[in-house]
PDB file of N, CA and C in Angstrom:
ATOM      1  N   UNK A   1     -15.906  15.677  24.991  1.00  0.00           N
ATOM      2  CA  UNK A   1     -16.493  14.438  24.461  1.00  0.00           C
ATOM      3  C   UNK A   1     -17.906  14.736  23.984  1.00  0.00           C
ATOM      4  N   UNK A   2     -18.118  14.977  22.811  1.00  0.00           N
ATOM      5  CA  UNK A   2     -19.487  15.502  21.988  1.00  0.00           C
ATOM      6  C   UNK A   2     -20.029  13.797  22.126  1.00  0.00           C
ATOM      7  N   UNK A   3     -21.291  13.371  21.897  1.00  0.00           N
ATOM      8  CA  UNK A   3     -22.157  13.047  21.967  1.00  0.00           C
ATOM      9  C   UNK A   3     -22.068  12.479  20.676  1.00  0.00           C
ATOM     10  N   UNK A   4     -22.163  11.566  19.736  1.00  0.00           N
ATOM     11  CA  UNK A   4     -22.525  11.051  18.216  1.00  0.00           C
ATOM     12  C   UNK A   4     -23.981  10.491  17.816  1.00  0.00           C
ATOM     13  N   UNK A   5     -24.924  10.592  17.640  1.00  0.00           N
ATOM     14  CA  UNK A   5     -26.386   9.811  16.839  1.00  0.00           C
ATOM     15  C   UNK A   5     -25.583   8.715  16.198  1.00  0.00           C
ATOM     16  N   UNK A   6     -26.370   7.540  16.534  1.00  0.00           N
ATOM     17  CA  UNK A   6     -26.082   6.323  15.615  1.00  0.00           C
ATOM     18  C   UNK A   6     -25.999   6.598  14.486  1.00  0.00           C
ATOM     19  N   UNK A   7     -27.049   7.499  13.919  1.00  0.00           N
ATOM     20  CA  UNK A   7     -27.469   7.448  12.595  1.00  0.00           C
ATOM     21  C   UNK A   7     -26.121   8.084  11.883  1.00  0.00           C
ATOM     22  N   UNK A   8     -25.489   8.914  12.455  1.00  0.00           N
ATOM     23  CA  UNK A   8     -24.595   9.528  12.002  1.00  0.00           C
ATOM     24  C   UNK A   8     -23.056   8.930  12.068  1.00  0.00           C
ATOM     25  N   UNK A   9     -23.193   7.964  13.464  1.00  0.00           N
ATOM     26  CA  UNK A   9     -21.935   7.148  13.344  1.00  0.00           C
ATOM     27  C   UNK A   9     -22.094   5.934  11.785  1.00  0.00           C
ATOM     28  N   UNK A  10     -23.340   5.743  11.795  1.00  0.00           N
ATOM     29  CA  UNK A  10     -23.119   4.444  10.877  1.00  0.00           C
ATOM     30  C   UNK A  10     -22.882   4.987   9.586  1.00  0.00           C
ATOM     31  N   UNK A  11     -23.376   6.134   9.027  1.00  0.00           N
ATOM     32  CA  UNK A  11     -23.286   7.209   8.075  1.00  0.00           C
ATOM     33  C   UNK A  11     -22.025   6.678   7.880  1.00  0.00           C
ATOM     34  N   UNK A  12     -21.050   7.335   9.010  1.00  0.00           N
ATOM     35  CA  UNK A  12     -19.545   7.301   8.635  1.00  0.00           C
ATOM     36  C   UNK A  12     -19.528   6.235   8.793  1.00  0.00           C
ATOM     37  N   UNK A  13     -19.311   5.241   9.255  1.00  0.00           N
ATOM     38  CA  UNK A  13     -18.664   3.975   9.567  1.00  0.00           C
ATOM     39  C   UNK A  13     -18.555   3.358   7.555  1.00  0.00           C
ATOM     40  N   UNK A  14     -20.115   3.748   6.896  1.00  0.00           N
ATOM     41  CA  UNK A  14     -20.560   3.477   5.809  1.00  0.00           C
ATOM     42  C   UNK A  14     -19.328   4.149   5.143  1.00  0.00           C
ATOM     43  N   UNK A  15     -19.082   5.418   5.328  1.00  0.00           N
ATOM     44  CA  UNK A  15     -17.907   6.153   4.092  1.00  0.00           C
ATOM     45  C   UNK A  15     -16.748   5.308   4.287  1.00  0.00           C
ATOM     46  N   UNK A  16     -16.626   5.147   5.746  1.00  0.00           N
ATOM     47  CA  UNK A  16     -15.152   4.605   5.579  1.00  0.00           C
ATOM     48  C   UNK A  16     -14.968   3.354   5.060  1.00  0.00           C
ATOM     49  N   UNK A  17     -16.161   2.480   4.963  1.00  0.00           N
ATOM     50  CA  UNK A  17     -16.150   0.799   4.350  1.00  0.00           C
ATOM     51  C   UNK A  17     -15.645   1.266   3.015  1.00  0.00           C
ATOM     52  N   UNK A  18     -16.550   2.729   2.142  1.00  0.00           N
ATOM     53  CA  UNK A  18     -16.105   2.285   1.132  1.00  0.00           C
ATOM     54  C   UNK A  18     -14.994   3.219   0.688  1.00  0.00           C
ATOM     55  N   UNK A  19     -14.630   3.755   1.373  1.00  0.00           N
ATOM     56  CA  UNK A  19     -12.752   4.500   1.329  1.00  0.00           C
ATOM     57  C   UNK A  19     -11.771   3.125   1.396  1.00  0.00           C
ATOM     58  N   UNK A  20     -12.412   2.553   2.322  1.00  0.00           N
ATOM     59  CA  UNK A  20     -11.189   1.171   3.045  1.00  0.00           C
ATOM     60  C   UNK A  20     -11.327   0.336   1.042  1.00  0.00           C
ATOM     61  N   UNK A  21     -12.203  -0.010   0.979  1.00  0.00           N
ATOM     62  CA  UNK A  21     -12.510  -1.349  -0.404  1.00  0.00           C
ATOM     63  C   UNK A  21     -12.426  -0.505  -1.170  1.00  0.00           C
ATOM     64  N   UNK A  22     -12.190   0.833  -1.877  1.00  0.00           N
ATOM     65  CA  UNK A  22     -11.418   1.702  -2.658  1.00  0.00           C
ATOM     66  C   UNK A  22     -10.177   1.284  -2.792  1.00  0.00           C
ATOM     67  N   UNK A  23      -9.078   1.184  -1.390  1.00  0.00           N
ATOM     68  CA  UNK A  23      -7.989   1.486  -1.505  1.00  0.00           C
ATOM     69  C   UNK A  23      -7.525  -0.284  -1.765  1.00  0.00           C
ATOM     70  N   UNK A  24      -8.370  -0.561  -1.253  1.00  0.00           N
ATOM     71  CA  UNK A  24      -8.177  -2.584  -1.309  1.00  0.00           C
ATOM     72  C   UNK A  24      -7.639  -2.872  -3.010  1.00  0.00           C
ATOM     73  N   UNK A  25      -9.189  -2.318  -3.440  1.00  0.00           N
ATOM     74  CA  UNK A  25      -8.957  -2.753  -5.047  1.00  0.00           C
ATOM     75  C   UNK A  25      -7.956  -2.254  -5.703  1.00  0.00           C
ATOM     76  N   UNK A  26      -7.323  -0.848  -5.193  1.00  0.00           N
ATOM     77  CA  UNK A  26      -6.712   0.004  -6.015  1.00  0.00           C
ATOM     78  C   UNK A  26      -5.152  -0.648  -5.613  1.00  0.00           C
ATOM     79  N   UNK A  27      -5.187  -1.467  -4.324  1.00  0.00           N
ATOM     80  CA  UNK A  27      -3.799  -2.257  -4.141  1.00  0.00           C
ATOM     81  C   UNK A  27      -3.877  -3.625  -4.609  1.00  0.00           C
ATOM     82  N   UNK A  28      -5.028  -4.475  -5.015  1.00  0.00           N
ATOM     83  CA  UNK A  28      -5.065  -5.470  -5.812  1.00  0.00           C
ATOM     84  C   UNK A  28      -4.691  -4.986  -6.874  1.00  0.00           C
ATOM     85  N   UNK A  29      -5.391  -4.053  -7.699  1.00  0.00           N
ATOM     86  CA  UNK A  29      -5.053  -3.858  -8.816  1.00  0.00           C
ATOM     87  C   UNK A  29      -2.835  -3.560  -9.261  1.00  0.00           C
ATOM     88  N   UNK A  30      -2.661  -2.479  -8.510  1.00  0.00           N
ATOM     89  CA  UNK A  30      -1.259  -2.293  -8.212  1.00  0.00           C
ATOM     90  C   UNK A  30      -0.557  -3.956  -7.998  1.00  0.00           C
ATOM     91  N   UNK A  31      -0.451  -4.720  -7.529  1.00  0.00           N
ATOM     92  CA  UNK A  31      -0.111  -5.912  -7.263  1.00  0.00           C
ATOM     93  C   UNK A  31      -0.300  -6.680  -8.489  1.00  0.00           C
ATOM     94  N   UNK A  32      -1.092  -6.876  -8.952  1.00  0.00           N
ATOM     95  CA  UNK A  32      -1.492  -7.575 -10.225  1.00  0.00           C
ATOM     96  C   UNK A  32      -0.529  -6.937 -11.293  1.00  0.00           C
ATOM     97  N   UNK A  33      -0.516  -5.918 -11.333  1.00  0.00           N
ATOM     98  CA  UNK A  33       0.355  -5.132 -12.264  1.00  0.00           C
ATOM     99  C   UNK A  33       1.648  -4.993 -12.491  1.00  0.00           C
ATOM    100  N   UNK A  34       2.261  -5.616 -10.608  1.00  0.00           N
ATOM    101  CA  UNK A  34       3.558  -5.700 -10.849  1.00  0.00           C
ATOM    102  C   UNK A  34       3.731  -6.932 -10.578  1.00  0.00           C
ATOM    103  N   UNK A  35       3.025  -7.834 -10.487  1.00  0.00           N
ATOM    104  CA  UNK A  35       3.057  -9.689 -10.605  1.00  0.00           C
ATOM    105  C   UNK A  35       3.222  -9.422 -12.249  1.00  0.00           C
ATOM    106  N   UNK A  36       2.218  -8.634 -13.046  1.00  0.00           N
ATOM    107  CA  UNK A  36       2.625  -9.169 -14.569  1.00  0.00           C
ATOM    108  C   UNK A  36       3.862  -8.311 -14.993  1.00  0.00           C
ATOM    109  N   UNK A  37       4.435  -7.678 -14.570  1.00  0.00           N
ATOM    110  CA  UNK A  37       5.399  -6.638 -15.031  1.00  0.00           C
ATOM    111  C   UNK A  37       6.676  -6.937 -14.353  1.00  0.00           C
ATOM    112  N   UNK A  38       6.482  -7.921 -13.549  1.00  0.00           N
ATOM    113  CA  UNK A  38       7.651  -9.061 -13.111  1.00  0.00           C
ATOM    114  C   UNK A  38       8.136 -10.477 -14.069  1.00  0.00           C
ATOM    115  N   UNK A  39       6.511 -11.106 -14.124  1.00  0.00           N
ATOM    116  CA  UNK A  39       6.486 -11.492 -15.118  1.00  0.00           C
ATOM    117  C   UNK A  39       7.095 -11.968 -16.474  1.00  0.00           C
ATOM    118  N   UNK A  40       7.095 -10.665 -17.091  1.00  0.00           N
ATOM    119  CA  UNK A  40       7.083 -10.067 -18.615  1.00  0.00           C
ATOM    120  C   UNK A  40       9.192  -9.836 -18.127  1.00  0.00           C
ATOM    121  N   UNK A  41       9.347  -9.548 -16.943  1.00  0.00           N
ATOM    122  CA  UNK A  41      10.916  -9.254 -16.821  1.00  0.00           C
ATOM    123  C   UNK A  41      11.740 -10.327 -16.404  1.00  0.00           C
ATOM    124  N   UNK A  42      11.096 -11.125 -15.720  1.00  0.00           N
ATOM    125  CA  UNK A  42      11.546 -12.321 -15.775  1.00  0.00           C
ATOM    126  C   UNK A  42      11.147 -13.208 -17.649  1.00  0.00           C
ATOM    127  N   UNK A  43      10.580 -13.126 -18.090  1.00  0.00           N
ATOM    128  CA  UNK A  43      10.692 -13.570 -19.465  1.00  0.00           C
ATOM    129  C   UNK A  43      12.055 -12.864 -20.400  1.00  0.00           C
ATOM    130  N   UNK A  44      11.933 -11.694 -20.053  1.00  0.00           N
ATOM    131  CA  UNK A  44      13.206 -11.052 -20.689  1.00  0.00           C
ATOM    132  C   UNK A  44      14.532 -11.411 -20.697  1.00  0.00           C
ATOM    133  N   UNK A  45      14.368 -11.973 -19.074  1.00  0.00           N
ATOM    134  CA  UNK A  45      15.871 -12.680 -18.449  1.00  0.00           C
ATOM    135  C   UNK A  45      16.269 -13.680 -18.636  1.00  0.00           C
ATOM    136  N   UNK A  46      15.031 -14.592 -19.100  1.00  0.00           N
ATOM    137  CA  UNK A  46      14.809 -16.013 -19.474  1.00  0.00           C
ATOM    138  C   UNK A  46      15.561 -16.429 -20.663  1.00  0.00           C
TER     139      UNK A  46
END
């Protein structure tokens, strides 16, 4: 059990906020994409 500095936990704590809201947007975005690409296939069917 090593020992951590705050300074160094919050460091990381900091990378991982923005790894975590990376992957957020990059699954909003994905979602949005297949809401319109559902969409556009349900119009086809229509």
């Amino acid at each position: 059990y090593k020992t951590i500095k705050l300074k160094d936990f919050i460091a990381f704590m900091l990378k991982e906020e923005k790894f975590l809201l990376r992957i957020r947007i990059i699954a909003k975005h994905k979602v949005k994409k297949i809401k319109e690409n559902s969409e556009i296939f349900n119009f086809y069917l229509s």
